[in-house]
Each structure stands twice: as structure tokens, then as C-alpha cells.
C-alpha atoms as a PDB file:
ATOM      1  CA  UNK A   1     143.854-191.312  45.343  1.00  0.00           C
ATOM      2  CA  UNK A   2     140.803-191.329  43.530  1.00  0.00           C
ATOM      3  CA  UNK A   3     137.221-191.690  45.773  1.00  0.00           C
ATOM      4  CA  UNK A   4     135.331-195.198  45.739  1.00  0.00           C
ATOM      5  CA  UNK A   5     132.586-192.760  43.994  1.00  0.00           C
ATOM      6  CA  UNK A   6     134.472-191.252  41.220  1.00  0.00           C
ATOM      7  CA  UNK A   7     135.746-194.885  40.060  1.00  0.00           C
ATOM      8  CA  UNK A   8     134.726-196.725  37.052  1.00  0.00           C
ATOM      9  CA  UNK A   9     132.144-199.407  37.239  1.00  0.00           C
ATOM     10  CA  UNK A  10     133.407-202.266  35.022  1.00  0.00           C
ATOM     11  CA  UNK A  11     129.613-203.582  34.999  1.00  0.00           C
ATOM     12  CA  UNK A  12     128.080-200.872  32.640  1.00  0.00           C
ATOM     13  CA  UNK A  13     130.962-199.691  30.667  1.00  0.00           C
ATOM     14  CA  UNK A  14     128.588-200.833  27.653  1.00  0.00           C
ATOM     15  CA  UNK A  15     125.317-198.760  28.973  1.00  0.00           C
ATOM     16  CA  UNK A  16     125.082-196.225  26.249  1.00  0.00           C
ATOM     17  CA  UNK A  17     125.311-199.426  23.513  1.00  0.00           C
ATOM     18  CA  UNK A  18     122.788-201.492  24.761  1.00  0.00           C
ATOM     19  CA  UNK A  19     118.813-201.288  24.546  1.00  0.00           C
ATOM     20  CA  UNK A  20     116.413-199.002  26.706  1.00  0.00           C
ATOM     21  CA  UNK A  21     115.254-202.416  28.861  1.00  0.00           C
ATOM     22  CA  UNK A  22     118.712-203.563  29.472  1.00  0.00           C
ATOM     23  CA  UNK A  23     120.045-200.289  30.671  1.00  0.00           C
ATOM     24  CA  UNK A  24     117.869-200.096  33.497  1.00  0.00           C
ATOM     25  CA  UNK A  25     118.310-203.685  34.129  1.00  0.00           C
ATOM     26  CA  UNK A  26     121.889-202.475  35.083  1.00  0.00           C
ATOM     27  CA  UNK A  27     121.193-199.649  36.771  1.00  0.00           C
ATOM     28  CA  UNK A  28     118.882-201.929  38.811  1.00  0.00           C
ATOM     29  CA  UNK A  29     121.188-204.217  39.623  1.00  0.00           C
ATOM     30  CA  UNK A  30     123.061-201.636  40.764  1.00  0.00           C
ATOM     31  CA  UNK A  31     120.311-200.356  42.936  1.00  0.00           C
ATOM     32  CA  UNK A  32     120.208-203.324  44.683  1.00  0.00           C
ATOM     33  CA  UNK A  33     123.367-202.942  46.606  1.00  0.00           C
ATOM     34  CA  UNK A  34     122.197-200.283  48.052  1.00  0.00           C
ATOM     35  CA  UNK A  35     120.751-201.799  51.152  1.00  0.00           C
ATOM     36  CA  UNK A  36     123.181-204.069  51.747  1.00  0.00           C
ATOM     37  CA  UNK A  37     125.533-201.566  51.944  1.00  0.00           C
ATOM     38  CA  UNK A  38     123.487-199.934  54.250  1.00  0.00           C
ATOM     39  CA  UNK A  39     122.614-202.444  56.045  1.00  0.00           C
ATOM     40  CA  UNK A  40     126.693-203.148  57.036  1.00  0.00           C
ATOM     41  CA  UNK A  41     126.411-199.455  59.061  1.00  0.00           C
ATOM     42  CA  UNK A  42     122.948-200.080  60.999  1.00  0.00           C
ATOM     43  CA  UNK A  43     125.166-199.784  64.138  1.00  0.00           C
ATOM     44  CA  UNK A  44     126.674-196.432  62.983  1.00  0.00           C
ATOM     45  CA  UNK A  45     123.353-195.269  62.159  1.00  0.00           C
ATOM     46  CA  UNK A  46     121.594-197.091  65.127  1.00  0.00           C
ATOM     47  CA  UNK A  47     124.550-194.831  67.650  1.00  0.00           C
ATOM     48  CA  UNK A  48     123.921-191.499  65.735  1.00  0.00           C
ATOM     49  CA  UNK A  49     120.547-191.920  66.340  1.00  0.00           C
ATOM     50  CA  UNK A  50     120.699-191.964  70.467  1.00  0.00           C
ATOM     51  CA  UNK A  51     123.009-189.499  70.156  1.00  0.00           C
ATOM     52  CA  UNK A  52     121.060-187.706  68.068  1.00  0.00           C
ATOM     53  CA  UNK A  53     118.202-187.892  70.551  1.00  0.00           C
ATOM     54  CA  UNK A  54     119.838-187.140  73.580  1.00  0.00           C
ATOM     55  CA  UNK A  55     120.667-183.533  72.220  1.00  0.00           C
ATOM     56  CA  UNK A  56     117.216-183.136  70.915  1.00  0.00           C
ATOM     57  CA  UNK A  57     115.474-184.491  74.331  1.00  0.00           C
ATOM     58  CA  UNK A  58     117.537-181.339  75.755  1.00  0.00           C
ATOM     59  CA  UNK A  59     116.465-178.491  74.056  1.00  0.00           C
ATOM     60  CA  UNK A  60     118.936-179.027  71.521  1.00  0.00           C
ATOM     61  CA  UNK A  61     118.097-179.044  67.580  1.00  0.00           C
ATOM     62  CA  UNK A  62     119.396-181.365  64.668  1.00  0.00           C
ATOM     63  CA  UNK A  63     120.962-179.783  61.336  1.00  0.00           C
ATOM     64  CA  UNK A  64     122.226-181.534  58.425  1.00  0.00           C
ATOM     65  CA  UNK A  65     124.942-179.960  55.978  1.00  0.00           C
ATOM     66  CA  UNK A  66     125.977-180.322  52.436  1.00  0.00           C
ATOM     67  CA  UNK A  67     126.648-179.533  48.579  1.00  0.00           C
ATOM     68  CA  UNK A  68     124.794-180.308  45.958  1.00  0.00           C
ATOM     69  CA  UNK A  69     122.676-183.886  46.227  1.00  0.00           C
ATOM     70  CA  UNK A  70     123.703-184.531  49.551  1.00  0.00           C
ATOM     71  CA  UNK A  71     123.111-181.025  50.226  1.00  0.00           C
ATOM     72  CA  UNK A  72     119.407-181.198  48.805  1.00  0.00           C
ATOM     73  CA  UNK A  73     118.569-184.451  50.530  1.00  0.00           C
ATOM     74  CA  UNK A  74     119.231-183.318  53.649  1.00  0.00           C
ATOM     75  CA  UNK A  75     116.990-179.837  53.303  1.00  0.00           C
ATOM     76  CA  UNK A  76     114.443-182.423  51.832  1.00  0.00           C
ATOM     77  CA  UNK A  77     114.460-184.625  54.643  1.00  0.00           C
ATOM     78  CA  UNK A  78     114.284-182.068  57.233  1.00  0.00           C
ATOM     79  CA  UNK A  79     111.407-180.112  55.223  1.00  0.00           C
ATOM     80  CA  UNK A  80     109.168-182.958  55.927  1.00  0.00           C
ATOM     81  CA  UNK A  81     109.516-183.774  59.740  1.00  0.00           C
ATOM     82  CA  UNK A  82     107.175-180.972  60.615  1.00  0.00           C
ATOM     83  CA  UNK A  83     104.016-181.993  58.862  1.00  0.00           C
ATOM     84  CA  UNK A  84     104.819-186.234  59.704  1.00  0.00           C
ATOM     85  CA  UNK A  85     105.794-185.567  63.369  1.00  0.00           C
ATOM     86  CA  UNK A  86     103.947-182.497  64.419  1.00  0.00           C
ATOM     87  CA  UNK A  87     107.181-180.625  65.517  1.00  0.00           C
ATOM     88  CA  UNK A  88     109.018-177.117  64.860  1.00  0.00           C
ATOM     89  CA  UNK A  89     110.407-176.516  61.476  1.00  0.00           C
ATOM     90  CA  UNK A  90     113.094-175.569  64.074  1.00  0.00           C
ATOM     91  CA  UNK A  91     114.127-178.994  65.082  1.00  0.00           C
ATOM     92  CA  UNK A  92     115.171-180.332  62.436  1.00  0.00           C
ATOM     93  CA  UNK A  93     117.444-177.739  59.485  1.00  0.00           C
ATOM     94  CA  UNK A  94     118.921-178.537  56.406  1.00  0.00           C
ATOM     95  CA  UNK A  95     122.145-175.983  55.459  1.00  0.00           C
ATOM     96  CA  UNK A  96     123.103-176.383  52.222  1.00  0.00           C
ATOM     97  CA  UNK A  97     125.911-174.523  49.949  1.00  0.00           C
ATOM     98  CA  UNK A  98     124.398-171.461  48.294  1.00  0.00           C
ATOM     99  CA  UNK A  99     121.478-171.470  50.030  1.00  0.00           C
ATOM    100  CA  UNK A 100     118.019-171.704  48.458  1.00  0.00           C
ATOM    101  CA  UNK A 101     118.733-171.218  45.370  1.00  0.00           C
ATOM    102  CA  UNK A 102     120.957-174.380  45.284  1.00  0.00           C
ATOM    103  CA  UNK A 103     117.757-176.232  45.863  1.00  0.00           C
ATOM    104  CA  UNK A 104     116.812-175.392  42.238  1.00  0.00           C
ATOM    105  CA  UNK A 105     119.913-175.035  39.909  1.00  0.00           C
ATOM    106  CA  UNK A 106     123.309-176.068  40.758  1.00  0.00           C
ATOM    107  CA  UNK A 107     125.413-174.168  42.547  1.00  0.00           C
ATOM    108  CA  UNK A 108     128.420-176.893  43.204  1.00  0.00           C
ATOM    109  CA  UNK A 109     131.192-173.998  43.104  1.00  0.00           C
ATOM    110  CA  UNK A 110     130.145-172.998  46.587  1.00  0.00           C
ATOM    111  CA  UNK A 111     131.180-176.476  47.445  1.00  0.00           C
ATOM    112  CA  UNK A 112     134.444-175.675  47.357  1.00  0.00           C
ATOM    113  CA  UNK A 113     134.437-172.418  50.393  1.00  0.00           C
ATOM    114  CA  UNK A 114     135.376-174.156  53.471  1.00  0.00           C
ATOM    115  CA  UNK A 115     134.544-171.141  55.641  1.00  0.00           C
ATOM    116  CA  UNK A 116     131.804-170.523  54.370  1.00  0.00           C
ATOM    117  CA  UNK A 117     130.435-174.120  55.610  1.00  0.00           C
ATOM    118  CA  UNK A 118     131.480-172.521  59.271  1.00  0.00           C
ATOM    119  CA  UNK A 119     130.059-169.484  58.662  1.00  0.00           C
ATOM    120  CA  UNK A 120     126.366-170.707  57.446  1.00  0.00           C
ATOM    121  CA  UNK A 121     126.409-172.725  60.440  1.00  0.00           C
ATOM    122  CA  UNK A 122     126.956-169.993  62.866  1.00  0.00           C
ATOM    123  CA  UNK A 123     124.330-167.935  60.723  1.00  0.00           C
ATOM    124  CA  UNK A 124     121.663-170.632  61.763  1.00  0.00           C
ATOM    125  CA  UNK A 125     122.907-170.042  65.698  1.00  0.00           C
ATOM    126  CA  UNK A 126     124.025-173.838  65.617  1.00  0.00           C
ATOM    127  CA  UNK A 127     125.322-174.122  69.895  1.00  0.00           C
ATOM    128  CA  UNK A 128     127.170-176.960  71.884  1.00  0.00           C
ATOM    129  CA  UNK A 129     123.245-178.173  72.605  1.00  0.00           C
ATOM    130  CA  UNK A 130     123.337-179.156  68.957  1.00  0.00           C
ATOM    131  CA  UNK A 131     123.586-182.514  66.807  1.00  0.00           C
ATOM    132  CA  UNK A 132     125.213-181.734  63.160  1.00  0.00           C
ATOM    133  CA  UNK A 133     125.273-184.475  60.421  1.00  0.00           C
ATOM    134  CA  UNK A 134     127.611-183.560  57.304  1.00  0.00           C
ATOM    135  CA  UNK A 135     126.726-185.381  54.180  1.00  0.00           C
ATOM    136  CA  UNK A 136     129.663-186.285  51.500  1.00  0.00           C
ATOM    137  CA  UNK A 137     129.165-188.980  49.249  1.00  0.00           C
ATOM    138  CA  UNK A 138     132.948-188.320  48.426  1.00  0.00           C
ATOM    139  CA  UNK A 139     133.861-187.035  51.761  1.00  0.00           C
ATOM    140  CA  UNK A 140     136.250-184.710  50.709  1.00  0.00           C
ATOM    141  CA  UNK A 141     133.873-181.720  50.307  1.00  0.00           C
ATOM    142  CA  UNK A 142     135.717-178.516  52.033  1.00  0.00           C
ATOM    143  CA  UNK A 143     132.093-176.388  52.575  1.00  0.00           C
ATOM    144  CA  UNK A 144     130.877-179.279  54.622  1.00  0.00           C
ATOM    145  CA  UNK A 145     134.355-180.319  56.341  1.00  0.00           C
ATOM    146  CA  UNK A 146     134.220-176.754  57.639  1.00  0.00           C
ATOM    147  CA  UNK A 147     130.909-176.709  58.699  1.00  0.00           C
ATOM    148  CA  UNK A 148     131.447-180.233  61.095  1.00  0.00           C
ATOM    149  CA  UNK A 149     134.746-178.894  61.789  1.00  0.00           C
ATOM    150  CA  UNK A 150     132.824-175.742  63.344  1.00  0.00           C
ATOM    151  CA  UNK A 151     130.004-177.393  64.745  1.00  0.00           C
ATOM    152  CA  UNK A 152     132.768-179.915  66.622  1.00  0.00           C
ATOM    153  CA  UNK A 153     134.781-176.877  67.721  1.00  0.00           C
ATOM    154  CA  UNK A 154     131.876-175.368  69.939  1.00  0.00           C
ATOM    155  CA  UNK A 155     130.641-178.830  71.474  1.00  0.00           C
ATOM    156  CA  UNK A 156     128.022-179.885  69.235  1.00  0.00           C
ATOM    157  CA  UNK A 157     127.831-183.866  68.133  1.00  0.00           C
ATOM    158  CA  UNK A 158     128.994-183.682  64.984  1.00  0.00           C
ATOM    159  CA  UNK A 159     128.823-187.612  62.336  1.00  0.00           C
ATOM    160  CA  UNK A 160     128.964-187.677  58.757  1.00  0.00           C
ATOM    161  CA  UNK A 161     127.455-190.078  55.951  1.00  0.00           C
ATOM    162  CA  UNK A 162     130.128-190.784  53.498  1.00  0.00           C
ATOM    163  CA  UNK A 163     130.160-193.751  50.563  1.00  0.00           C
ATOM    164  CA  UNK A 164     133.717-193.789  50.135  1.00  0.00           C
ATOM    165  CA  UNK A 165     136.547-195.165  53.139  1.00  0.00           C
ATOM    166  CA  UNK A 166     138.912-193.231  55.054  1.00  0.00           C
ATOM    167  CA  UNK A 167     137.715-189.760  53.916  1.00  0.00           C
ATOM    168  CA  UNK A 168     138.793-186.404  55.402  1.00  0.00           C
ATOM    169  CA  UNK A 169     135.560-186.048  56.371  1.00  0.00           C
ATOM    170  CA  UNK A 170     134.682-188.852  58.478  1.00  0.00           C
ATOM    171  CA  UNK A 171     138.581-187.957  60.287  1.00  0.00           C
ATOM    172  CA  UNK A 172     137.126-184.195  61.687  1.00  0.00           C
ATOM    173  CA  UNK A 173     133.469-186.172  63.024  1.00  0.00           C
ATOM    174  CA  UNK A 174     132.788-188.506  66.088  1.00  0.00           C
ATOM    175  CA  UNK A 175     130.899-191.054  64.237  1.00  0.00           C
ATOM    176  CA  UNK A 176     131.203-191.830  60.705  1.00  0.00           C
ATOM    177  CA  UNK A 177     128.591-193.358  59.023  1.00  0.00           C
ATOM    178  CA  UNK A 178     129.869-195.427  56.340  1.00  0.00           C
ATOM    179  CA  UNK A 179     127.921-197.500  53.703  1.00  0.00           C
ATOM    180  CA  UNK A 180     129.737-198.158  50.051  1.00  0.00           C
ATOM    181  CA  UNK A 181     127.223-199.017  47.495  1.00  0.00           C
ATOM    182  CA  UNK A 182     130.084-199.121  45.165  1.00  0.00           C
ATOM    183  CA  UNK A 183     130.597-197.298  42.137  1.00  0.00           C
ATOM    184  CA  UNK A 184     127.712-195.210  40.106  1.00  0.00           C
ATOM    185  CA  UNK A 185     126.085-197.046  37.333  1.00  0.00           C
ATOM    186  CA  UNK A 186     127.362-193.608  35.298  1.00  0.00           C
ATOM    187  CA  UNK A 187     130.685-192.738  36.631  1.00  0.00           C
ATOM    188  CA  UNK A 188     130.648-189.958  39.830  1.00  0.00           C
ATOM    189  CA  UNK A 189     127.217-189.588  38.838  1.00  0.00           C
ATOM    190  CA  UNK A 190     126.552-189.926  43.229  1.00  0.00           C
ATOM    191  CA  UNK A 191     122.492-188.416  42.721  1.00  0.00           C
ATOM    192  CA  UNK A 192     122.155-192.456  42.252  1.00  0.00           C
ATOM    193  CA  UNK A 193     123.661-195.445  44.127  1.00  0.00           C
ATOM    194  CA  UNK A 194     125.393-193.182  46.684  1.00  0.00           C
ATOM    195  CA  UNK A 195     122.147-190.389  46.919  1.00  0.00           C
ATOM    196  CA  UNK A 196     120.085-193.482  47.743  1.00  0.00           C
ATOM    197  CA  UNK A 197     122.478-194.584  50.452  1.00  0.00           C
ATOM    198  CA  UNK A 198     121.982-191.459  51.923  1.00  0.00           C
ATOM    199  CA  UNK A 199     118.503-190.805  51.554  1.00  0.00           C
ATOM    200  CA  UNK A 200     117.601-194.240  53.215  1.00  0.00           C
ATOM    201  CA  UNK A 201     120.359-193.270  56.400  1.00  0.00           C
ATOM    202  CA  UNK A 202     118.569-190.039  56.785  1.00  0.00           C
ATOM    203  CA  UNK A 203     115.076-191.512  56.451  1.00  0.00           C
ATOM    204  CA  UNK A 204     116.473-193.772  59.787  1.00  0.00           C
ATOM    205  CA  UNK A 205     117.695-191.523  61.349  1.00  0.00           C
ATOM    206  CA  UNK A 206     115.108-188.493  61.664  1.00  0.00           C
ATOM    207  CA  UNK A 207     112.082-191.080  61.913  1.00  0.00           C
ATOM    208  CA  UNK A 208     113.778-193.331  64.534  1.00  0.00           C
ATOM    209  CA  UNK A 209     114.735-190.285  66.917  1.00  0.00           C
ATOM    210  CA  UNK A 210     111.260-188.422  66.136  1.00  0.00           C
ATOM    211  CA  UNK A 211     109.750-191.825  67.436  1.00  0.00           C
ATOM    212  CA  UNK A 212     112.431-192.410  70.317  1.00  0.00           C
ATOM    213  CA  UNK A 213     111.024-188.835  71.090  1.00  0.00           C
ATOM    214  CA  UNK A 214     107.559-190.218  71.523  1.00  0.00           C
ATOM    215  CA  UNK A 215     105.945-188.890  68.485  1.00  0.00           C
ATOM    216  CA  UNK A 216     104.591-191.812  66.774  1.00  0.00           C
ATOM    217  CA  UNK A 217     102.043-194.723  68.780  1.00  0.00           C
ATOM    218  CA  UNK A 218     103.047-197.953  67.469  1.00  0.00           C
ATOM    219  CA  UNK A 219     103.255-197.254  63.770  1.00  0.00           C
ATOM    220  CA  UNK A 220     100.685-194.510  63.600  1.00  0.00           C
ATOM    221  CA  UNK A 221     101.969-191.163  62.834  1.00  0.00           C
ATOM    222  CA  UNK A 222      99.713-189.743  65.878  1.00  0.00           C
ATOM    223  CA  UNK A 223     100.934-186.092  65.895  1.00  0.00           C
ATOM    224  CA  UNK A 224     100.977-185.119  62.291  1.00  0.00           C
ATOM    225  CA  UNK A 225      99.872-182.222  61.088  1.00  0.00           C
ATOM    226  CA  UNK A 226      96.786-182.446  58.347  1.00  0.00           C
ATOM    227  CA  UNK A 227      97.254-179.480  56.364  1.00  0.00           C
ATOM    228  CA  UNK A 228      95.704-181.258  53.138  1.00  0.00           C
ATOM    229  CA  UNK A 229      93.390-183.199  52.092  1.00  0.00           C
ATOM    230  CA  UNK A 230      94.881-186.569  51.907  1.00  0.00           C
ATOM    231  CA  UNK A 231      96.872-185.749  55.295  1.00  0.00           C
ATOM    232  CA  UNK A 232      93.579-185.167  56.934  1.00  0.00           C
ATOM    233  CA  UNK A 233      91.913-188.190  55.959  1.00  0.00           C
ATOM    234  CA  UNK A 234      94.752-189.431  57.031  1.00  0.00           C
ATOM    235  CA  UNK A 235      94.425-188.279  60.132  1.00  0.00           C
ATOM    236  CA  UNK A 236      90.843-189.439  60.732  1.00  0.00           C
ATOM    237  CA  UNK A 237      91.839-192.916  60.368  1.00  0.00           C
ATOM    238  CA  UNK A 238      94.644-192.836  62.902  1.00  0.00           C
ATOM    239  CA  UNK A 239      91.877-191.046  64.847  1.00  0.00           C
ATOM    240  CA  UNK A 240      89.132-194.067  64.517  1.00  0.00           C
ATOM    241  CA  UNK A 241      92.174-196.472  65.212  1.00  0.00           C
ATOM    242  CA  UNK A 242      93.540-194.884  68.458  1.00  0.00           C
ATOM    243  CA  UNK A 243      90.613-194.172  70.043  1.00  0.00           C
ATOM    244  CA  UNK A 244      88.039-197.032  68.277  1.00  0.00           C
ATOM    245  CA  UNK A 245      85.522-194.994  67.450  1.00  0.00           C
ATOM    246  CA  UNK A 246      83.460-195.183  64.622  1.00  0.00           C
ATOM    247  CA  UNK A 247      84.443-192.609  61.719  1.00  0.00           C
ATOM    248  CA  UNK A 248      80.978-190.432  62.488  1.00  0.00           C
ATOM    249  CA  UNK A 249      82.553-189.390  65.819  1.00  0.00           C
ATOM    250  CA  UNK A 250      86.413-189.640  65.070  1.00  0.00           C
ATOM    251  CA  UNK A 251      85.409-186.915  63.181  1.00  0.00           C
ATOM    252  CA  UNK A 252      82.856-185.176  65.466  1.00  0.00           C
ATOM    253  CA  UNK A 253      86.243-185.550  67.945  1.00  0.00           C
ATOM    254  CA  UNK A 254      88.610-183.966  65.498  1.00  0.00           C
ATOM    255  CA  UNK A 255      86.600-181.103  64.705  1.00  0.00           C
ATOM    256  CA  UNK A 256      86.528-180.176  68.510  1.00  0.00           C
ATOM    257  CA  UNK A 257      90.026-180.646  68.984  1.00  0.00           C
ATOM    258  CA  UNK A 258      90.519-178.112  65.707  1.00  0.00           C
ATOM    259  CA  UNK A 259      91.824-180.829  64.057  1.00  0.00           C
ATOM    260  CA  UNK A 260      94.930-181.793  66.010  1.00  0.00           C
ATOM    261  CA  UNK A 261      95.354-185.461  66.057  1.00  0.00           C
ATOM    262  CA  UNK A 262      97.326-185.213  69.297  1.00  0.00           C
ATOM    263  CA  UNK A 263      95.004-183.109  71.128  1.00  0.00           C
ATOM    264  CA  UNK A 264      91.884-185.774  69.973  1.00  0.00           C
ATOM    265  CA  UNK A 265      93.706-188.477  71.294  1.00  0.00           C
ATOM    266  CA  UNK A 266      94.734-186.966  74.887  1.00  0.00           C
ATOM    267  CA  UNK A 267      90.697-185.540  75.036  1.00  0.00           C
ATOM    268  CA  UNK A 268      89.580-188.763  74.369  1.00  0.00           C
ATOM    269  CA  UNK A 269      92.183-190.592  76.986  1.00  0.00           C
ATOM    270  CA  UNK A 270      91.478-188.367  79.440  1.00  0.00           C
ATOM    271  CA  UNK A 271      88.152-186.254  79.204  1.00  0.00           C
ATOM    272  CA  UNK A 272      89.253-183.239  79.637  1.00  0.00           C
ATOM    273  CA  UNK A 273      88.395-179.919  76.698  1.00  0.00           C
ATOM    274  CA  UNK A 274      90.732-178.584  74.101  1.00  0.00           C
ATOM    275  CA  UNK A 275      91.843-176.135  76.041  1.00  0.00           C
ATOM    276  CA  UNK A 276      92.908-177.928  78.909  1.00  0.00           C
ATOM    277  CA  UNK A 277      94.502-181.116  76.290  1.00  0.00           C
ATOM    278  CA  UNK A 278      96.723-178.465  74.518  1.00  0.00           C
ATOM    279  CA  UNK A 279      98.021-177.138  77.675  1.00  0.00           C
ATOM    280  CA  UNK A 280      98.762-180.442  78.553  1.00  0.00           C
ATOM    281  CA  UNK A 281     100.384-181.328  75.279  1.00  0.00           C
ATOM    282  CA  UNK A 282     102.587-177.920  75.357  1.00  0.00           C
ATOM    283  CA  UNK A 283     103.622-178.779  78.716  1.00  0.00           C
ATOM    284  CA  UNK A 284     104.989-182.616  78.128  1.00  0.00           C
ATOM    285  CA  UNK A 285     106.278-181.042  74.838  1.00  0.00           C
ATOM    286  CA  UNK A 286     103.742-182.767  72.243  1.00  0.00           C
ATOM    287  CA  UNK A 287     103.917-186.187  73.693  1.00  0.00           C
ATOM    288  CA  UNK A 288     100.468-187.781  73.798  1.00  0.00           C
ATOM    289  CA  UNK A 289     101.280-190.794  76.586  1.00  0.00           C
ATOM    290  CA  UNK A 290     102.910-187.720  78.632  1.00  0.00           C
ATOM    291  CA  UNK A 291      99.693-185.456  78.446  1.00  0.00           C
ATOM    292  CA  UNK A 292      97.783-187.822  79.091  1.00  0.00           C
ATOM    293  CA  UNK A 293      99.714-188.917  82.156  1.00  0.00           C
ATOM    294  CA  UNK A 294      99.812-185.275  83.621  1.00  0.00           C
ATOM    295  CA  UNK A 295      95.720-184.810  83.439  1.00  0.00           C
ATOM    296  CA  UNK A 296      95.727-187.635  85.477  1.00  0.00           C
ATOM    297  CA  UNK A 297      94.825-190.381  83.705  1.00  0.00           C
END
């Protein structure tokens, strides 16, 4: 049986005839299904999530694993939780098929080693504490059905995100997540309709649980990490807005909290010196409301 992503679409059999405008007006249109489709598995995605968060609120980490696209998307998404969310590069992993290298050239014959998904996964120490998300667009990938089929083995949570039904994959997880954007504006080409699919569920799914973790205040990315320019700029703004102070002593705050948002925010809450702020911040594991709380205030 072939997958829902390696099928024709009837809608742009004519895309290599027609002009430069009208091509991506199909591949648009295409586009557009996307969140619908997504929006079908918000339940799916909204369940992974607490489950997600449960392992992570007890000392356990989150790793995503793949091939190719899916593969890259999920080192990509994990690369940037650090510098949004303040947190270990630990928490969050992405393990994908040939390691590094895959990032940059393609490597999709590793795909096909189905012990080796187990074995990359035990390299990175995944335990029973552990949340693992496999990412298929096909769902038939053998690297990553042997990485969930590992990570399941020992006790870890283990859901996929698949865009085609009934796939091997989603049969060896506990929770499938399931959107079908339909078939790819160039046939099995899955970098598009279905690598957006998956991009937005991951985007969901490590903001939501960093924020169900406490890491964000309202919208405001309170415990980033400005390492750049723009990021601490950035940062001075959430500053100003958290604390409503003028941007002349936001700043004069920041620099004596050596720049950490979080520890500017709990000094400012609380009164008490750098010193004693990060303590408090290390303690209640980065969460500004629960530093705050333990310095008394």
C-alpha cells in the first residue's frame, strides 16, 4: 500500500507547464491545508504535551528522533529552546540518523538501520524518566521505529507525528499524533506540506510544555537568554515591561543582575542581590514566580 505522502496530487500534475506566479499559487493552496490538518490533532498534540511535561517536571528530559527532514526539524527545534526558555541544552535533544553530518548533506541510507535508531538512543542515556517523540512523515521509517520501539521498551513515553494513517509507526507509540495535509504539491517531496505539519506540532509542543513549566510570564519570554544583540534588546524590553521601569533603569537593573532576565525580575520582586536571586532561581529550578515566592515575597 502506498503512503498518503508518496501519492500523486491530481491538483498540480501541470506544475512544471505553467508560469512562475501560478506555480506558487498551487503550492500555496496547498500550504493552506496545512493547519487544518493540524488543527484536527490539537487533542493529540494538546495530551503529548502534559505528558510531555509530567516527565520533564521530574527530572526527566525530552528527545525527538528521525531521518532526514523530520530528522532535521526536530534537532532544529530542540537547538532553539535553550536561548528562548533559558533551560539546559540537556532538556530538550534532537537524534537524528547519521548524526551531524546529516544536518548538512543527506544521509537518508541510515534511515533504513533499525538498530541503529535503538542504539543512538541508548548512546544519548535516554531512561524510563524520559519523553521520546519519533517523527515520520511516512511512518514507516525503520531507524526511527527502532528508536520508539527502544525508548517504549525501558519505560519512557514514547508518541510519534506521522502524515499518513495507520502507519507502523504510530502501532509501536502510546499516542500518535496524526495530521494529513494530503499529498505534496511535488510528489513524496514531504520537506513541504508534511515538513510544515510537523514543524508547527513541534513548535506546540516544546513552547506549550516550556510554558506549562513556568518559563514564560504571560507572553513574555522572561527567562531567555540574550546572547546577541537583538536578543538583548530584547530582553530589556521584557525587562521595562515586567517590572515598569523606565528603560534608564531596566537597564541599570540588568547590568546588576549580569544580564539575566530572570534574575532582574526576582531582584526587583523581591529586593534581595544577585547572589541571593540566583540561588533562589537554581533552587525553584529557573522559575521566576517560584523564586520569588521562596525569598519571601
Amino acid at each position: 500500500m502506498v503512503a498518503l505522502t508518496e501519492t500523486e496530487n491530481p491538483d498540480t500534475t501541470a506544475i512544471d507547464t505553467v508560469s512562475t506566479l501560478e506555480a506558487v499559487e498551487m503550492i500555496n493552496r496547498e500550504d493552506e491545508k496545512v493547519a487544518a490538518a493540524v488543527r484536527k490533532v490539537l487533542p493529540a498534540i494538546a495530551e503529548a504535551i502534559d505528558r510531555v511535561t509530567e516527565r520533564l517536571n521530574n527530572g526527566g528530559r525530552l528527545f525527538y528522533v528521525g531521518t532526514g527532514t523530520s530528522g532535521r526539524l526536530g534537532v532544529l527545534d530542540a537547538s532553539e529552546i535553550p536561548p528562548t526558555f533559558g533551560v539546559s541544552y540537556e532538556l530538550v535533544q534532537g537524534v537524528i540518523a547519521g548524526g551531524p553530518e546529516a544536518l548538512f548533506r543527506a544521509t537518508e541510507a541510515s534511515e533504513d538501520d533499525r538498530e541503529m535508531g535503538a542504539a543512538d538512543l541508548c548512546e544519548h542515556g535516554v531512561t524510563k524518566h524520559d519523553a521520546v517523540i519519533g517523527i515520520a512523515a511516512s511512518g514507516r521509517t525503520p531507524y526511527t521505529i527502532g528508536a520508539v520501539e527502544y525508548a517504549r521498551s525501558i519505560g519512557a513515553f514514547t508518541a510519534c507525528i506521522v502524515c499518513t494513517p495507520d502507519s507502523e509507526l504510530e502501532k509501536v507509540v502510546e499516542l500518535a499524533i496524526r495530521p494529513l495535509p494530503g499529498p505534496e504539491a511535488i510528489t513524496g517531496s514531504t520537506r513541504m506540506k508534511a515538513g510544515t505539519a510537523q514543524k508547527m506540532v513541534l513548535n506546540m509542543i516544546s513552547t506549550v510544555s516550556m510554558i506549562r513549566l513556568g518559563y514564560v510570564k504571560g507572553n513574555r519570554m522572561t527567562n531567555l537568554r540574550p546572547s546577541n544583540r537583538k536578543l538583548r534588546e530584547r530582553a530589556l524590553r521584557i525587562l521595562a515591561k515586567e517590572t515598569g521601569l523606565d528603560e534608564e533603569h531596566a537597564q541599570r537593573l540588568l547590568d546588576a543582575a549580569n544580564s539575566d532576565v530572570r534574575a532582574a525580575i526576582v531582584m526587583h520582586r523581591s529586593g534581595a542581590a544577585y547572589a541571593e536571586a540566583e540561588e533562589a532561581l537554581i533552587e525553584a529550578s529557573f522559575v521566576v514566580d517560584k523564586a520569588v515566592k521562596k525569598l519571601g515575597n
